[in-house]
C-alpha atoms as a PDB file:
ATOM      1  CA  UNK A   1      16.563   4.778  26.100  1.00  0.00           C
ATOM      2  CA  UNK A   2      15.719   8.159  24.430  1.00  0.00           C
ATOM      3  CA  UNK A   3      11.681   9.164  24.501  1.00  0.00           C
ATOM      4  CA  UNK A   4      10.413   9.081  21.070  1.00  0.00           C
ATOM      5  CA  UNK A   5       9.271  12.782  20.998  1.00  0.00           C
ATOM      6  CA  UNK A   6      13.147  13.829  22.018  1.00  0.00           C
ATOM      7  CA  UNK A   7      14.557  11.557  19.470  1.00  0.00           C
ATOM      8  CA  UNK A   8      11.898  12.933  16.934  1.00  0.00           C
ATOM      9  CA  UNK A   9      13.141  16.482  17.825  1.00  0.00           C
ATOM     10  CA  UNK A  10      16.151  15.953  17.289  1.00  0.00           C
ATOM     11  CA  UNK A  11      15.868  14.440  13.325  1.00  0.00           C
ATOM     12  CA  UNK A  12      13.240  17.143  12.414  1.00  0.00           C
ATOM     13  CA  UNK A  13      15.821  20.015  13.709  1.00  0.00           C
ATOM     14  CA  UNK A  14      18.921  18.034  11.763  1.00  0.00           C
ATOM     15  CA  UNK A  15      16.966  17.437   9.121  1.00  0.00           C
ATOM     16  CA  UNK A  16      15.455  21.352   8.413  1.00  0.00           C
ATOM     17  CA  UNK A  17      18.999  22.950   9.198  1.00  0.00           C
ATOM     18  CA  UNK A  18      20.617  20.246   6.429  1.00  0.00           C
ATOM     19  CA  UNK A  19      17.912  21.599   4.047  1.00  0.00           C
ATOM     20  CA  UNK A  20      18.612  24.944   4.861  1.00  0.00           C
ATOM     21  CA  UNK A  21      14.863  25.500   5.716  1.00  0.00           C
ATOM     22  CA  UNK A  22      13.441  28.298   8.904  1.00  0.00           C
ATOM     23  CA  UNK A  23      10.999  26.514  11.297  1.00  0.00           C
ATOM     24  CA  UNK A  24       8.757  28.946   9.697  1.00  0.00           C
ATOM     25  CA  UNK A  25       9.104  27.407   5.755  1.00  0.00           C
ATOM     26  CA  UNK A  26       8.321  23.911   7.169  1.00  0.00           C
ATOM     27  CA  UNK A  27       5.804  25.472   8.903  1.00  0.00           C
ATOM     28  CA  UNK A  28       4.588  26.671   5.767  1.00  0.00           C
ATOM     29  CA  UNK A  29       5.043  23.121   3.854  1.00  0.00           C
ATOM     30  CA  UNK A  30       2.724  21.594   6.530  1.00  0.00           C
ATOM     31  CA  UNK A  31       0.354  24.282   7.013  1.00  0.00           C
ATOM     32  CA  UNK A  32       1.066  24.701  10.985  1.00  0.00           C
ATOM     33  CA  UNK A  33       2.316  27.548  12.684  1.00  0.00           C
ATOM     34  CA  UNK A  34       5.975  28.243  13.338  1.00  0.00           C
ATOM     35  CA  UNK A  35       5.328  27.746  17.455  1.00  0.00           C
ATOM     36  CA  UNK A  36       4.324  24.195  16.756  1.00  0.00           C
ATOM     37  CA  UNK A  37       7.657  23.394  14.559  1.00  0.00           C
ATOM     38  CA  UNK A  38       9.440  24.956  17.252  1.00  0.00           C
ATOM     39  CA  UNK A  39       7.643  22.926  20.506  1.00  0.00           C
ATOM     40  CA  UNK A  40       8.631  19.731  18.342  1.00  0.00           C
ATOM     41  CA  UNK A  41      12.281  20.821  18.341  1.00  0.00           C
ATOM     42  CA  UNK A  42      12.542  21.677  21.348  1.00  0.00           C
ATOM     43  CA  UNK A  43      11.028  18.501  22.583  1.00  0.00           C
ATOM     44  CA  UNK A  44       8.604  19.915  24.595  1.00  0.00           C
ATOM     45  CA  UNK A  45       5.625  18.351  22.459  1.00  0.00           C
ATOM     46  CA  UNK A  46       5.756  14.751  23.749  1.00  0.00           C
ATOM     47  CA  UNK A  47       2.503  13.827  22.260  1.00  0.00           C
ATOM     48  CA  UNK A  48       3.348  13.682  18.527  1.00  0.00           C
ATOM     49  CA  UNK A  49       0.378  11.966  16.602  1.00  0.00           C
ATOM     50  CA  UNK A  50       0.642   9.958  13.769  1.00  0.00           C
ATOM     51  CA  UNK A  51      -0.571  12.506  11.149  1.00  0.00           C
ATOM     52  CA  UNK A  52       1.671  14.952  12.321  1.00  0.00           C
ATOM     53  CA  UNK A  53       4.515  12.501  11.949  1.00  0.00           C
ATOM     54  CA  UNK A  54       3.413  11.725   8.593  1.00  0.00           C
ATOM     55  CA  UNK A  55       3.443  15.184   7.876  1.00  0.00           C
ATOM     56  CA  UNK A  56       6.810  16.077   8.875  1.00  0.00           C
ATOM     57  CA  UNK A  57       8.297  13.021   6.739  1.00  0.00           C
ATOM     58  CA  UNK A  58       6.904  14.115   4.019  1.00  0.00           C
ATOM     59  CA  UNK A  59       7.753  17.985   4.762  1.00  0.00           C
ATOM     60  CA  UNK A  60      11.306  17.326   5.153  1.00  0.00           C
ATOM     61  CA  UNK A  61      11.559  14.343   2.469  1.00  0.00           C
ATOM     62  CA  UNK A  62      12.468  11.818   4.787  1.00  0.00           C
ATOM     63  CA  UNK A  63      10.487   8.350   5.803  1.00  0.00           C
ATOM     64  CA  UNK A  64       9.548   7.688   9.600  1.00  0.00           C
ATOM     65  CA  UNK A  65      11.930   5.602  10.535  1.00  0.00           C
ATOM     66  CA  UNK A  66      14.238   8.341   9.983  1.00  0.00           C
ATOM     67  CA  UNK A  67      11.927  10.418  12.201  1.00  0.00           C
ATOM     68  CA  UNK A  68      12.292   7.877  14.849  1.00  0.00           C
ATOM     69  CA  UNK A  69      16.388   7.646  14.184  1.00  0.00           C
ATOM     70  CA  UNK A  70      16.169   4.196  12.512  1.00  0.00           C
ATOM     71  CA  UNK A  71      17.337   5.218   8.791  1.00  0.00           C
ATOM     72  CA  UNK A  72      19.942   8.291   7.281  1.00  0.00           C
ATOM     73  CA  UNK A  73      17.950  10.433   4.730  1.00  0.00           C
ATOM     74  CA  UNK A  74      19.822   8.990   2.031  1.00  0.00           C
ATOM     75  CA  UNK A  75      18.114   5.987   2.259  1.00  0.00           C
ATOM     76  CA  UNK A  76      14.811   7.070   1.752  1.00  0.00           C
ATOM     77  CA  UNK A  77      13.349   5.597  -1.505  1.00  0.00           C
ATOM     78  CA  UNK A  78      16.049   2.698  -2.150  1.00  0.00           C
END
């Protein structure tokens, strides 16, 4: 089984290139710097809180258990 912060990187980078966004605009949404968007890409940040989860849902429009690979994007909200 996948670690959660690896499975979490992966969704936020789908997720921000299918929006068309830079790691620096989402950066911008969320009001962290670009290096922390791109440690949670890269998978490197294994220690994802729950705010910052929260906030990268909502950032990218998507609910957590799309974060976590559980749910596509375009069933958020049905």
């Amino acid at each position: 089984m996948q670690h959660v912060a690896k499975v979490i990187a992966k969704q936020v980078r789908k997720r921000r290139k299918d929006l068309g966004i830079t790691q620096q605009t989402l950066a911008d949404r969320l009001g962290m710097r670009q290096s922390a968007i791109a440690r949670i890409e890269s998978g490197v940040n294994d220690d994802i809180g729950m705010a910052t989860c929260v906030a990268l849902a909502r950032g990218l429009d998507v609910s957590l258990e799309y974060l976590v690979g559980m749910q596509e994007p375009e069933a958020v909200g049905t």
